[in-house]
C-alpha atoms as a PDB file:
ATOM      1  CA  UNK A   1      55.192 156.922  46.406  1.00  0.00           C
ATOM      2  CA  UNK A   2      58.421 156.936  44.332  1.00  0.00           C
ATOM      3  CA  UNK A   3      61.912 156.075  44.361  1.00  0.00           C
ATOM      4  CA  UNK A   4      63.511 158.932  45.936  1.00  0.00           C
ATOM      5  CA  UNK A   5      60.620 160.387  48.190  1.00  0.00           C
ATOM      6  CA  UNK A   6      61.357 161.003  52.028  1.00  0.00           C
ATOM      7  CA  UNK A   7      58.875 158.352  53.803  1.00  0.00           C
ATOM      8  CA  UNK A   8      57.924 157.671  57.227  1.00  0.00           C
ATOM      9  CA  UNK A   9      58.036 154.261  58.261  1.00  0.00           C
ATOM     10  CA  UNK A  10      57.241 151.913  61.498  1.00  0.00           C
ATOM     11  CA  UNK A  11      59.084 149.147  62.004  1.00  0.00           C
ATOM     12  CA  UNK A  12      58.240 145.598  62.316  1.00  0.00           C
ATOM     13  CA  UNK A  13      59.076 145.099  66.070  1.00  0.00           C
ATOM     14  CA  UNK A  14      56.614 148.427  66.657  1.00  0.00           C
ATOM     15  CA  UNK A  15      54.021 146.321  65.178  1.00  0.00           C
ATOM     16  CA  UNK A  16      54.306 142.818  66.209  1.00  0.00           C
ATOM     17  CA  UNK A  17      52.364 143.275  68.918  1.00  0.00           C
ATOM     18  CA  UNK A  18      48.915 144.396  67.165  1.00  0.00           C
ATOM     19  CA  UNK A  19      46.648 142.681  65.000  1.00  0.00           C
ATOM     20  CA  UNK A  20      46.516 142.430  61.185  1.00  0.00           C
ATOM     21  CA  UNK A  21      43.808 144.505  60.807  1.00  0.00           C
ATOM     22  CA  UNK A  22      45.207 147.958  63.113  1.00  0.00           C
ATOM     23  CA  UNK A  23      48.840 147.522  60.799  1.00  0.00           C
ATOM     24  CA  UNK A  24      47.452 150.501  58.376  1.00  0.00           C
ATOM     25  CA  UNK A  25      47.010 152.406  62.215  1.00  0.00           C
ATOM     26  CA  UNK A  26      50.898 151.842  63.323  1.00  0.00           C
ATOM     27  CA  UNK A  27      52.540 154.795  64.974  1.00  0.00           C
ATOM     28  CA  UNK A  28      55.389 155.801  61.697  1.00  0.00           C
ATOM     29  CA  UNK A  29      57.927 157.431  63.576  1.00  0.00           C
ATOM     30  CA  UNK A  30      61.274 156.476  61.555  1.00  0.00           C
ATOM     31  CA  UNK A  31      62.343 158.683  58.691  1.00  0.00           C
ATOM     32  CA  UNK A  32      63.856 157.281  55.688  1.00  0.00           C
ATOM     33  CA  UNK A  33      64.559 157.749  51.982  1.00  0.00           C
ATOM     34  CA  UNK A  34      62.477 155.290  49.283  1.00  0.00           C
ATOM     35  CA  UNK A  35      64.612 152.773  47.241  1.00  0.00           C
ATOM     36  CA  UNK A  36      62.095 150.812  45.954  1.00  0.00           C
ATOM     37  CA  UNK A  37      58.562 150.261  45.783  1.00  0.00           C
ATOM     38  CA  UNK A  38      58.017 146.262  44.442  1.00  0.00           C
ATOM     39  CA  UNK A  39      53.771 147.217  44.504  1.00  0.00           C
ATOM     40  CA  UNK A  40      53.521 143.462  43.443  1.00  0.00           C
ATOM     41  CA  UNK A  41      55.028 141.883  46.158  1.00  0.00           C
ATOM     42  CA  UNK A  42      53.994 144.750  48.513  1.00  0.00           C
ATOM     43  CA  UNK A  43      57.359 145.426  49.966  1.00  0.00           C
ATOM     44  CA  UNK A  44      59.505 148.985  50.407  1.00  0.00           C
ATOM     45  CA  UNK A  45      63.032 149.388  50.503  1.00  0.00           C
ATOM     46  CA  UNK A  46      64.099 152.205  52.526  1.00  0.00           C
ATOM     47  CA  UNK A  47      67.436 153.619  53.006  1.00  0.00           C
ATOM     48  CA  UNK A  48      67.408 154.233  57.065  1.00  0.00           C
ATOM     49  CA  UNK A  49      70.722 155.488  58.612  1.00  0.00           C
ATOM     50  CA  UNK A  50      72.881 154.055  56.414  1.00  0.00           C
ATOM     51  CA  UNK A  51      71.051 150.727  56.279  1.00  0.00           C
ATOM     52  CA  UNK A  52      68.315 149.689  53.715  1.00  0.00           C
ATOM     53  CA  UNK A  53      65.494 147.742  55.505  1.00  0.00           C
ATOM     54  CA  UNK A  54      62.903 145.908  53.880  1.00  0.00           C
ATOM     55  CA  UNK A  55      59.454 146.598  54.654  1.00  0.00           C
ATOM     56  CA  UNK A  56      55.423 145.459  53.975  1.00  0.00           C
ATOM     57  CA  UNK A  57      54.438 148.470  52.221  1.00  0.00           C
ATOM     58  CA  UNK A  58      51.484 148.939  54.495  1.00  0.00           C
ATOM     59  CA  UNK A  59      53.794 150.532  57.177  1.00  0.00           C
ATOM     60  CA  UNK A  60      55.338 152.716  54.519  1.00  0.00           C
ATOM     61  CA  UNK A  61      53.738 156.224  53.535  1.00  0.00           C
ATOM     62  CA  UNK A  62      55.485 159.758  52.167  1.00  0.00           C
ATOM     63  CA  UNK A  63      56.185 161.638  54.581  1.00  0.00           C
ATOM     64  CA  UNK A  64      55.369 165.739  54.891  1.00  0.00           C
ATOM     65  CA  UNK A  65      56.690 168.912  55.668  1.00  0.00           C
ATOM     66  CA  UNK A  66      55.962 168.326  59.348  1.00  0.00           C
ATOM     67  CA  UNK A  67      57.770 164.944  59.735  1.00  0.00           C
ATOM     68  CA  UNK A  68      60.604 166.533  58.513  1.00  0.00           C
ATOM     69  CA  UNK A  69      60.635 169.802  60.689  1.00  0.00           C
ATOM     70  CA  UNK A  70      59.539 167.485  63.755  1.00  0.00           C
ATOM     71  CA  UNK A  71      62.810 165.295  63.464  1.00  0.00           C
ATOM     72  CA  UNK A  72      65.262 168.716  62.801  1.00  0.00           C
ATOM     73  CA  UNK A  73      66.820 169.657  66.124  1.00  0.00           C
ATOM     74  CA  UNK A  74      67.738 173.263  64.582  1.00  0.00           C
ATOM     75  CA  UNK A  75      63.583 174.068  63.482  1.00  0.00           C
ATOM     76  CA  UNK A  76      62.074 176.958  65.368  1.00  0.00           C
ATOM     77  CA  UNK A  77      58.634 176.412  65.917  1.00  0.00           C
ATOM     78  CA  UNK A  78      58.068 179.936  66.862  1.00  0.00           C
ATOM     79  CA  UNK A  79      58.918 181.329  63.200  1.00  0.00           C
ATOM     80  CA  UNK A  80      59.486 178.043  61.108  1.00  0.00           C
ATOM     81  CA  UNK A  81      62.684 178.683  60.246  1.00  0.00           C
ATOM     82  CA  UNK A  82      66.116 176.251  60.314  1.00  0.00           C
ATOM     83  CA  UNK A  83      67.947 177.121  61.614  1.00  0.00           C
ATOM     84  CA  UNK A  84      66.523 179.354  64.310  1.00  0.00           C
ATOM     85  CA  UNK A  85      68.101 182.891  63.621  1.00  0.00           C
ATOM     86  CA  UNK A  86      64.976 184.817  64.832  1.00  0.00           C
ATOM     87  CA  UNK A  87      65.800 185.323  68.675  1.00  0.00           C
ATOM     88  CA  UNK A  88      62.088 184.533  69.287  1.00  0.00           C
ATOM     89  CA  UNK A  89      62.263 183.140  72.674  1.00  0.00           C
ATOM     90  CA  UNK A  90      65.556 183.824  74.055  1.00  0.00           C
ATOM     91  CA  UNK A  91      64.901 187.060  75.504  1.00  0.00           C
END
């Protein structure tokens, strides 16, 4: 990861609950942009709606194509495209 990549991210009250050792298995369902990566001190900074949160880099990982189209409202999953201007399914 980078500064700058689009990353998918669980936060720590998602988490609290489980043990140490399922942390790497946390459900990542927040979207956010990378600030900074401190690989030392194993911490992210991620720019989430306007807020930068702090986070143990083991909930932190890049996040693909399909995050992104899964969080867009407008994505067609019939033809892929955003915003749907296909007609596929309103007939």
């Amino acid at each position: 990861m980078k500064e700058g990549d689009i990353v998918r991210f669980a936060k720590w009250e998602d988490v609290s609950s489980l043990s140490s050792k399922q942390w790497s298995l946390a459900k990542k369902d927040y979207i956010g942009v990378l600030v900074k990566h401190d690989k030392l001190m194993g911490t992210a900074h991620v720019m989430y709606e306007g807020e930068l949160l702090r986070i143990r880099s083991v909930f932190v990982e890049k996040a693909g194509k399909k995050d992104l189209q899964k969080n867009d409202p407008e994505f067609c999953g019939a033809c892929g495209c955003t915003p749907c201007d296909c007609g596929f399914g309103s007939y």
